[in-house]
C-alpha atoms as a PDB file:
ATOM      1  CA  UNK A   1     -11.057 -14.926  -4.756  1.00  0.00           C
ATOM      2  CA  UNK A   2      -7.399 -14.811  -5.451  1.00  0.00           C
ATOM      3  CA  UNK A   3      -4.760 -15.840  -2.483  1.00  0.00           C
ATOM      4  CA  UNK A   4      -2.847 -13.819  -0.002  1.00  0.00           C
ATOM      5  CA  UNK A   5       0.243 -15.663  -1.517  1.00  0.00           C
ATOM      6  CA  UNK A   6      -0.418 -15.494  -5.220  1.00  0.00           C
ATOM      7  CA  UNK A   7      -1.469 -12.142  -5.263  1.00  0.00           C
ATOM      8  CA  UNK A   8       1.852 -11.159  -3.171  1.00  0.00           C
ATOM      9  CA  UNK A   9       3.667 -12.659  -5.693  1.00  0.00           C
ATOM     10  CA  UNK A  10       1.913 -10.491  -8.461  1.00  0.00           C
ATOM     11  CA  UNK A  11       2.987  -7.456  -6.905  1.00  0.00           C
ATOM     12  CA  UNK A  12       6.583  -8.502  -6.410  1.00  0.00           C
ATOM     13  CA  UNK A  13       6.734  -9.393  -9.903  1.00  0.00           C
ATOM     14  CA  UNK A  14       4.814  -6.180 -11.211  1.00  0.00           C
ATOM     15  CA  UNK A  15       7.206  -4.235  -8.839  1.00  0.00           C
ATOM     16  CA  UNK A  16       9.794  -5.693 -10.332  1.00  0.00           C
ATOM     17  CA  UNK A  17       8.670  -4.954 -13.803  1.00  0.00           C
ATOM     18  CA  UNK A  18       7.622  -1.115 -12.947  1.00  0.00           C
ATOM     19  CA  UNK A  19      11.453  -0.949 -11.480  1.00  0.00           C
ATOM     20  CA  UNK A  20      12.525  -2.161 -14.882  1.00  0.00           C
ATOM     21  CA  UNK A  21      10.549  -0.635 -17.234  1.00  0.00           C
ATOM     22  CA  UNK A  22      11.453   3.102 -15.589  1.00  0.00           C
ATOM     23  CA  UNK A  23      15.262   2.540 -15.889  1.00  0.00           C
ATOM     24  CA  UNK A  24      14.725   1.451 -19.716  1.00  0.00           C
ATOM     25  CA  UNK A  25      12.094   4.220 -21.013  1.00  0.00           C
ATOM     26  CA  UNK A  26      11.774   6.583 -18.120  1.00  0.00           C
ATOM     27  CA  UNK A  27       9.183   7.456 -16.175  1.00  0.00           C
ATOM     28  CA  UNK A  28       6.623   9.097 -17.917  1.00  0.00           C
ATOM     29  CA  UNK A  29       6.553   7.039 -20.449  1.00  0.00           C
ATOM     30  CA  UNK A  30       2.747   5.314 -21.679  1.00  0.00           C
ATOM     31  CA  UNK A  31       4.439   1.590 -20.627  1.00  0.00           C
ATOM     32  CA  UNK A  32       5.381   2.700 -17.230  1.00  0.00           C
ATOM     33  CA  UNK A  33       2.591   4.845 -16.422  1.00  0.00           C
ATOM     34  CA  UNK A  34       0.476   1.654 -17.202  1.00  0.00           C
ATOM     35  CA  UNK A  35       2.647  -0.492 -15.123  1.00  0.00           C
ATOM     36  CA  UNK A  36       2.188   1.118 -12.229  1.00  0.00           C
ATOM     37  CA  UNK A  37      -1.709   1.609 -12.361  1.00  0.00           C
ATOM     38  CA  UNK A  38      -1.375  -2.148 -12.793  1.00  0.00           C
ATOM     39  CA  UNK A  39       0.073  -2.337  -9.773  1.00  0.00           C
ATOM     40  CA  UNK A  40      -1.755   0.446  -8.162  1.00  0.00           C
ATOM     41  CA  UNK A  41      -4.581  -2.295  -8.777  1.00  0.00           C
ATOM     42  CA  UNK A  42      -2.917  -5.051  -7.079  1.00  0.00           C
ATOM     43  CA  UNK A  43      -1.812  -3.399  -4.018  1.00  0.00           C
ATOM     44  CA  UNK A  44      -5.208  -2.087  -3.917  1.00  0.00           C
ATOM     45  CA  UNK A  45      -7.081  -5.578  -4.101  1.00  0.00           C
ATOM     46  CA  UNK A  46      -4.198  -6.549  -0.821  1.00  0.00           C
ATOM     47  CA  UNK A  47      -5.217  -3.867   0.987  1.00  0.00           C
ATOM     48  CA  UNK A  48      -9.021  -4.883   0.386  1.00  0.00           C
ATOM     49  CA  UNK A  49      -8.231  -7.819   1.715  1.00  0.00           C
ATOM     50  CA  UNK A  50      -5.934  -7.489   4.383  1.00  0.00           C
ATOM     51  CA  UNK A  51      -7.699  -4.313   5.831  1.00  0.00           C
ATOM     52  CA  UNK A  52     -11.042  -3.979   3.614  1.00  0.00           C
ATOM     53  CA  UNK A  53     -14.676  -5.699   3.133  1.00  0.00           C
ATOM     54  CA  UNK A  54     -12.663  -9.207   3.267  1.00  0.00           C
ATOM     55  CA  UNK A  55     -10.696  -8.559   6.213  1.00  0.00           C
ATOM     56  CA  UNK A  56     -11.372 -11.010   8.925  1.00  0.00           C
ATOM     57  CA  UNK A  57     -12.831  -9.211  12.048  1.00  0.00           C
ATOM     58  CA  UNK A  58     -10.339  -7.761  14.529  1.00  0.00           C
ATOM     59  CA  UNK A  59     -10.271  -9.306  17.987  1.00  0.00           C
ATOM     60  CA  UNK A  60     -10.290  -6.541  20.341  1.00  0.00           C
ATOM     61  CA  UNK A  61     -10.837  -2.542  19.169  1.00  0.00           C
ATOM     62  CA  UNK A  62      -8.942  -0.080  21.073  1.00  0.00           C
ATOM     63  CA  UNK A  63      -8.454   3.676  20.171  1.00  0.00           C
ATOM     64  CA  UNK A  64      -5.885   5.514  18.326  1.00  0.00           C
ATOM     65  CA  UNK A  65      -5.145   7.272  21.272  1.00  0.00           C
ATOM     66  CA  UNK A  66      -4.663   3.857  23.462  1.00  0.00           C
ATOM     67  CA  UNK A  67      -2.036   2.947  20.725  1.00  0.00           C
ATOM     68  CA  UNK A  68       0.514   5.641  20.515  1.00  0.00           C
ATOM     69  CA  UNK A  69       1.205   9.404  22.021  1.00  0.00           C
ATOM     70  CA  UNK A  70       0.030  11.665  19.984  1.00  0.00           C
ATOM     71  CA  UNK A  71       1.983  14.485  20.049  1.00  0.00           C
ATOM     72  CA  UNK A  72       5.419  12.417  20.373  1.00  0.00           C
ATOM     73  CA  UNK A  73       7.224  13.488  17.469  1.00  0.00           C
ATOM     74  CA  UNK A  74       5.665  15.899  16.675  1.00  0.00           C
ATOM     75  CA  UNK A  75       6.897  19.425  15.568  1.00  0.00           C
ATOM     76  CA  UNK A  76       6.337  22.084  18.079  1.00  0.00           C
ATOM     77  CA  UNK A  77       3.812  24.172  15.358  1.00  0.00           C
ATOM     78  CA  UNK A  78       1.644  21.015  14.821  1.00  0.00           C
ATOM     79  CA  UNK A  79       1.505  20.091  18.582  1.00  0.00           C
ATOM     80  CA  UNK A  80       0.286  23.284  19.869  1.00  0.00           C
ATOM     81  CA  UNK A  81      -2.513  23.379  16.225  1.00  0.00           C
END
């Protein structure tokens, strides 16, 4: 399995690339379409692994609900929904 680090460093560098290729051939180009499924991939291995099957185990659970209020924020329509 790849490292936290390395793989970090992919996506900075693929970021950086996506960033680049955009400016030079524009966005919907084949190049940068492809560019950013690569890194579509990457982030998407990171997030297996930070939050996924290969996450280590999370010391104590507590609820959404325990973590935040709700309806703080929120527009008046989507409090009352």
């Amino acid at each position: 399995m790849i490292r936290v680090e390395v793989l970090l460093e992919r996506i900075e560098e693929s970021r950086q690339l996506l960033y680049q290729l955009g400016s030079e051939y524009g966005l919907q180009h084949p190049k940068v379409l492809r560019q950013s499924m690569d890194l579509d991939e990457l982030l998407n291995r990171y997030n297996n692994i930070k939050y996924g099957k290969y996450a280590k185990p999370a010391t104590q659970t507590i609820s959404f609900h325990e973590t935040c209020n709700v309806n703080q924020g929120m527009p008046e329509f989507i409090q009352d929904y």
